[in-house]
Protein backbone atom coordinates (compact mmCIF):
# COMPACT_ATOMS: atom_id res chain seq x y z
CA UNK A 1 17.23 -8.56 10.40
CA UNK A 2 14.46 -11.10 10.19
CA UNK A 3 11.84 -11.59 7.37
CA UNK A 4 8.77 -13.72 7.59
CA UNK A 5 6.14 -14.36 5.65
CA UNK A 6 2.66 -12.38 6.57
CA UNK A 7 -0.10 -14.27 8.53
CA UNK A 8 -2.74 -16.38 6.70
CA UNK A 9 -5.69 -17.40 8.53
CA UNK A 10 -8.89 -18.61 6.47
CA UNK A 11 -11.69 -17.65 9.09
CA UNK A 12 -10.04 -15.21 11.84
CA UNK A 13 -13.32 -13.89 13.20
CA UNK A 14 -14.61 -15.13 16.31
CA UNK A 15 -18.35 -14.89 16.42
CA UNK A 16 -19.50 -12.83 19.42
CA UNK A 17 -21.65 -14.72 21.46
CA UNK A 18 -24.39 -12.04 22.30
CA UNK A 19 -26.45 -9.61 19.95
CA UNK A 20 -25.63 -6.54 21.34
CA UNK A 21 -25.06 -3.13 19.07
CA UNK A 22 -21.25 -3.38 19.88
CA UNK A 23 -21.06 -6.72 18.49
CA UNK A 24 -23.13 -6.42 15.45
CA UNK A 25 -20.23 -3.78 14.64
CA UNK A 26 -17.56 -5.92 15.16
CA UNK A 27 -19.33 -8.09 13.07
CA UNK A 28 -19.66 -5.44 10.17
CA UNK A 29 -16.04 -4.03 10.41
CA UNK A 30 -15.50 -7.68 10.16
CA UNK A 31 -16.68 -7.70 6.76
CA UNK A 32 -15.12 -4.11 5.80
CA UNK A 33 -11.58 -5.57 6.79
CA UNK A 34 -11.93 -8.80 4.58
CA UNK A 35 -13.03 -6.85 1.77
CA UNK A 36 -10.35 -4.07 1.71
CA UNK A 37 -8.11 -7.32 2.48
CA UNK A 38 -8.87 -8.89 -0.69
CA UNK A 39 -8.79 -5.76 -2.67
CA UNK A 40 -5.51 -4.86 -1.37
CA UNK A 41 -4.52 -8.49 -2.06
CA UNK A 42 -5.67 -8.32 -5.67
CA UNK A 43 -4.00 -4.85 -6.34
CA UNK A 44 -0.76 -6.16 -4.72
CA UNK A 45 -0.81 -9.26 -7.35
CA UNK A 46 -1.47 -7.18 -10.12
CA UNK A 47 1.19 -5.04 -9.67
CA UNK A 48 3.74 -7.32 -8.94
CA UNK A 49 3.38 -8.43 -12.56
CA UNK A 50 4.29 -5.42 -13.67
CA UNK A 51 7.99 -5.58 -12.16
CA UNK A 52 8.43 -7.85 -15.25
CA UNK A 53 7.52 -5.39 -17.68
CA UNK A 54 9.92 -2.85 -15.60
CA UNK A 55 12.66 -5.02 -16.37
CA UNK A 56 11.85 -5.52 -19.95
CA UNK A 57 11.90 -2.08 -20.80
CA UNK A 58 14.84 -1.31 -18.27
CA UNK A 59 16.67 -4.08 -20.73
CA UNK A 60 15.15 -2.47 -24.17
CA UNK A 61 17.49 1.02 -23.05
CA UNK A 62 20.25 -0.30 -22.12
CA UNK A 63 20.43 -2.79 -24.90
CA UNK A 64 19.11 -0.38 -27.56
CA UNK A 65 21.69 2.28 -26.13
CA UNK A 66 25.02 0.35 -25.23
CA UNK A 67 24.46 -1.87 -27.95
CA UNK A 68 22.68 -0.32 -31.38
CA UNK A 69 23.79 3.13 -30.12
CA UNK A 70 19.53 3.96 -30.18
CA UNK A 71 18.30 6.32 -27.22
CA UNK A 72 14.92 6.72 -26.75
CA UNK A 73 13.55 9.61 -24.15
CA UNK A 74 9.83 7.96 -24.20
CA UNK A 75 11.36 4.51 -23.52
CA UNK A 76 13.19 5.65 -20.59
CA UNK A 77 10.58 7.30 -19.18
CA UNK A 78 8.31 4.24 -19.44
CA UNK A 79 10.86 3.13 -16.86
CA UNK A 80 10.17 5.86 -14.86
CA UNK A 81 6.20 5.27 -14.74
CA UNK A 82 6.24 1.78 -14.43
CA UNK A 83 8.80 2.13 -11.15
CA UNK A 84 5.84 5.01 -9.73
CA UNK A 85 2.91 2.89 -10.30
CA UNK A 86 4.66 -0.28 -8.72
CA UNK A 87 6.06 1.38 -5.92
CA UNK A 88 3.11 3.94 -4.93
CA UNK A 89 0.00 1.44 -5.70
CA UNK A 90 1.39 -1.51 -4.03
CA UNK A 91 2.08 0.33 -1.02
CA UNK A 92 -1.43 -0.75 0.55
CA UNK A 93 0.25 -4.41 -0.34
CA UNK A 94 3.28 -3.62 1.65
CA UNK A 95 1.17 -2.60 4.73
CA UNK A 96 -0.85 -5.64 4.49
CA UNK A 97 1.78 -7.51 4.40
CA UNK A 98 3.92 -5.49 7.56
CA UNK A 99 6.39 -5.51 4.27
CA UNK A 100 8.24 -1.73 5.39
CA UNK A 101 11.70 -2.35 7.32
CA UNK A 102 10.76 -0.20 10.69
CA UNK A 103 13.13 0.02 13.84
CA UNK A 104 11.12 -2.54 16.26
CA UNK A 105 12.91 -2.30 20.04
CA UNK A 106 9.75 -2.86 22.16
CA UNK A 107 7.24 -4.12 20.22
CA UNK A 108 8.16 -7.33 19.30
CA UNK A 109 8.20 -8.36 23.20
CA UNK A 110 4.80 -6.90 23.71
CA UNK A 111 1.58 -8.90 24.07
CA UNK A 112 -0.86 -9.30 21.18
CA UNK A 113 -3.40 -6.98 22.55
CA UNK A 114 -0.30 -4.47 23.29
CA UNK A 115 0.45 -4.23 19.52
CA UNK A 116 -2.87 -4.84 18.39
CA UNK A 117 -2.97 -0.87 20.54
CA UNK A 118 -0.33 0.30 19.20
CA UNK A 119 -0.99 -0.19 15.92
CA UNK A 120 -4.32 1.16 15.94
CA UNK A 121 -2.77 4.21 17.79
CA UNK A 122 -0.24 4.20 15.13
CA UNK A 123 -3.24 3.95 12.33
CA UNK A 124 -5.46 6.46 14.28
CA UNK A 125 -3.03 9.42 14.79
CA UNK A 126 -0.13 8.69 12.29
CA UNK A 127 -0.44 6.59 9.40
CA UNK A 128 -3.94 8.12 8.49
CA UNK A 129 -3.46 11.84 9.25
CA UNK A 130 -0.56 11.36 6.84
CA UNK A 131 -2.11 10.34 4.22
CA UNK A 132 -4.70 12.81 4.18
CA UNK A 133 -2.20 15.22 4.54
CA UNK A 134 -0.37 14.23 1.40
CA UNK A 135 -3.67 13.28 -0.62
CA UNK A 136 -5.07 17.44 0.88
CA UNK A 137 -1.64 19.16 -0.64
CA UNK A 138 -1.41 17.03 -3.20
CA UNK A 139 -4.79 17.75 -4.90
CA UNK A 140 -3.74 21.13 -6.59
CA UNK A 141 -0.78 19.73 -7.68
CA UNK A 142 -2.27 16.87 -9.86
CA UNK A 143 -5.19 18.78 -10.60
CA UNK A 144 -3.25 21.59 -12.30
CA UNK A 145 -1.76 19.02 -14.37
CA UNK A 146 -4.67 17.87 -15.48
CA UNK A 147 -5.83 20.97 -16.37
CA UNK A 148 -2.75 21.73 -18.83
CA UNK A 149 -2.56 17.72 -19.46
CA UNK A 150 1.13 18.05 -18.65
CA UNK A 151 3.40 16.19 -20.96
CA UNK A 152 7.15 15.43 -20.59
CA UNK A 153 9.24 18.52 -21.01
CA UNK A 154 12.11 16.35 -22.79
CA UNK A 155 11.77 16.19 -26.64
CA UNK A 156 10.00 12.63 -27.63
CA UNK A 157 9.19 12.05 -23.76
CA UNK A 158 6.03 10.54 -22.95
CA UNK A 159 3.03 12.74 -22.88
CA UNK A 160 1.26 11.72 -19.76
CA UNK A 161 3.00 13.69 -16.75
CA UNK A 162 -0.32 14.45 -15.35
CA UNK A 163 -1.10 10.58 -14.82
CA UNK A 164 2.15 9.99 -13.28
CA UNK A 165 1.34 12.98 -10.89
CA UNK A 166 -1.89 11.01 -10.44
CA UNK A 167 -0.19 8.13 -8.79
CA UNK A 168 0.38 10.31 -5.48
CA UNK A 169 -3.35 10.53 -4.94
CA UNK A 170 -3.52 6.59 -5.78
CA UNK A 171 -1.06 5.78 -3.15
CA UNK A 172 -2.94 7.79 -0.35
CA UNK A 173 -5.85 5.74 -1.21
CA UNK A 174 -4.95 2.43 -1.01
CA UNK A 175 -2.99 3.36 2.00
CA UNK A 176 -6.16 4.75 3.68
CA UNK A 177 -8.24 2.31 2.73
CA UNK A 178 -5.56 -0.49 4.20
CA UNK A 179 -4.93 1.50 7.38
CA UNK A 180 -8.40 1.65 8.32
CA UNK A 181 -8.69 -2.47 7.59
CA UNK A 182 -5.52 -2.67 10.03
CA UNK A 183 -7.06 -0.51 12.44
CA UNK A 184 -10.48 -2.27 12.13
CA UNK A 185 -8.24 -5.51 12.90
CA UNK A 186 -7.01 -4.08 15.67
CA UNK A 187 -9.73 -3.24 17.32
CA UNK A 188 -11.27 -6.66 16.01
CA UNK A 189 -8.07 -7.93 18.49
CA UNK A 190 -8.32 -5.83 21.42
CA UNK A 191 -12.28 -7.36 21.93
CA UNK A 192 -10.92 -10.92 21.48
CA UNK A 193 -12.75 -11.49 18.02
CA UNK A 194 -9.88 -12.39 15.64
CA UNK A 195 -7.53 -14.98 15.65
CA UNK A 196 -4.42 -13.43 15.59
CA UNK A 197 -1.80 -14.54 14.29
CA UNK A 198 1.55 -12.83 14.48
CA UNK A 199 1.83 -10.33 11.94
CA UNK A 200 5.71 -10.40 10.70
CA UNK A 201 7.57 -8.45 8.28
CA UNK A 202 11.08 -7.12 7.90
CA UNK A 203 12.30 -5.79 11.32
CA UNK A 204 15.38 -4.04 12.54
C-alpha cells in the first residue's frame, strides 16, 4: 500500500495552437475544471478544520461522562453531525485528491492517455450516474424532513435531524461537481492539452 501526495501543477493547460470550435472548448472546460478545482480545494480546507472541533467535543463526552459522571444526548450527537458533515462534504476533496483506497491491478501500468480513458469512462457511466441516483432517491427523504423539521427522537438530542439528512444531498453535489472537473481533465488529457502529472493516492 502506497500513498502519495496529489499532483500540483500551477499552469497545466496547454494552449491549442489553432482557433477551431473544438479548441475554444477545451479552452472553456479549461476554465470550468480550475474553478470547481479551487472550490473543491477551499471546501476540502474548511472542513478539515472541523476534525478539530470533532475531537473536542468527542473529548467533552467522554471526559464529562467517565469523569464528572455528566451525559449529555445533544453533546453526543454533535459528534455525530460533525463526523457527517466532514466525511460527506469533503468527499469532492477526497476525489480531487485520488484520496479513496481502490483495488488498482492494471491501471497503474497503463499509459497516461489509458487512465486519463478510463477515468472519464469511470466518471461518465459510474461515478456520475451514482450520484444522481443517490441525490434522485434521496430527495423525498430529506425533503420530508424538512417538512416535519425532524428533531432527534432521544430526550435533550439535538433538534436538527433534517439538516443532518441534508448532508446526503451535499455530498452528491460536490461529488458531481468534482467528477465532471475530473472528467473535463480527462478529456483535457486525451487531446494533449494538460500537463499531466501522475495523479496518486492510496492504492491496493
Amino acid at each position: 500500500m502506497t500513498k502519495d501526495n496529489n499532483h500540483t501543477n500551477n499552469n497545466p493547460f496547454v494552449q491549442p495552437h489553432h482557433n477551431t470550435p473544438f479548441n475554444r472548448a477545451l479552452i472553456v472546460i479549461h476554465k470550468i475544471t480550475i474553478q470547481v478545482d479551487q472550490l473543491t480545494e477551499n471546501i476540502g480546507r474548511f472542513v478539515s478544520w472541523l476534525t478539530l472541533l470533532l475531537m473536542f467535543a468527542v473529548f467533552l463526552v467522554v471526559l464529562l461522562r467517565y469523569v464528572f459522571n455528566i451525559g449529555s444526548i445533544a453533546l453526543q450527537e454533535s459528534a455525530h453531525y460533525i463526523h457527517a458533515f466532514i466525511f460527506l462534504t469533503a468527499s469532492g476533496y477526497a476525489l480531487k485528491h485520488n484520496a479513496h483506497v481502490r483495488v488498482d491491478i492494471l491501471y497503474r501500468k497503463m499509459s497516461t492517455k489509458r487512465k486519463a480513458l478510463i477515468d472519464a469512462l469511470g466518471s461518465l457511466f459510474l461515478l456520475l450516474p451514482v450520484c444522481f441516483f443517490i441525490a434522485i432517491i434521496s430527495w423525498d427523504y430529506v425533503t420530508r424532513s424538512w417538512l416535519i423539521t425532524e428533531s432527534s427522537s432521544e430526550p435533550g438530542g439535538i433538534p436538527g435531524v433534517f439538516l443532518l439528512k441534508t448532508f446526503i444531498l451535499i455530498m452528491c453535489a460536490v461529488l458531481i461537481l468534482q467528477g465532471c472537473a475530473e472528467l473535463f481533465r480527462s478529456i483535457l488529457i486525451l487531446n494533449n492539452a494538460w500537463n499531466h502529472q501522475p495523479k496518486k493516492g492510496v492504492n491496493v
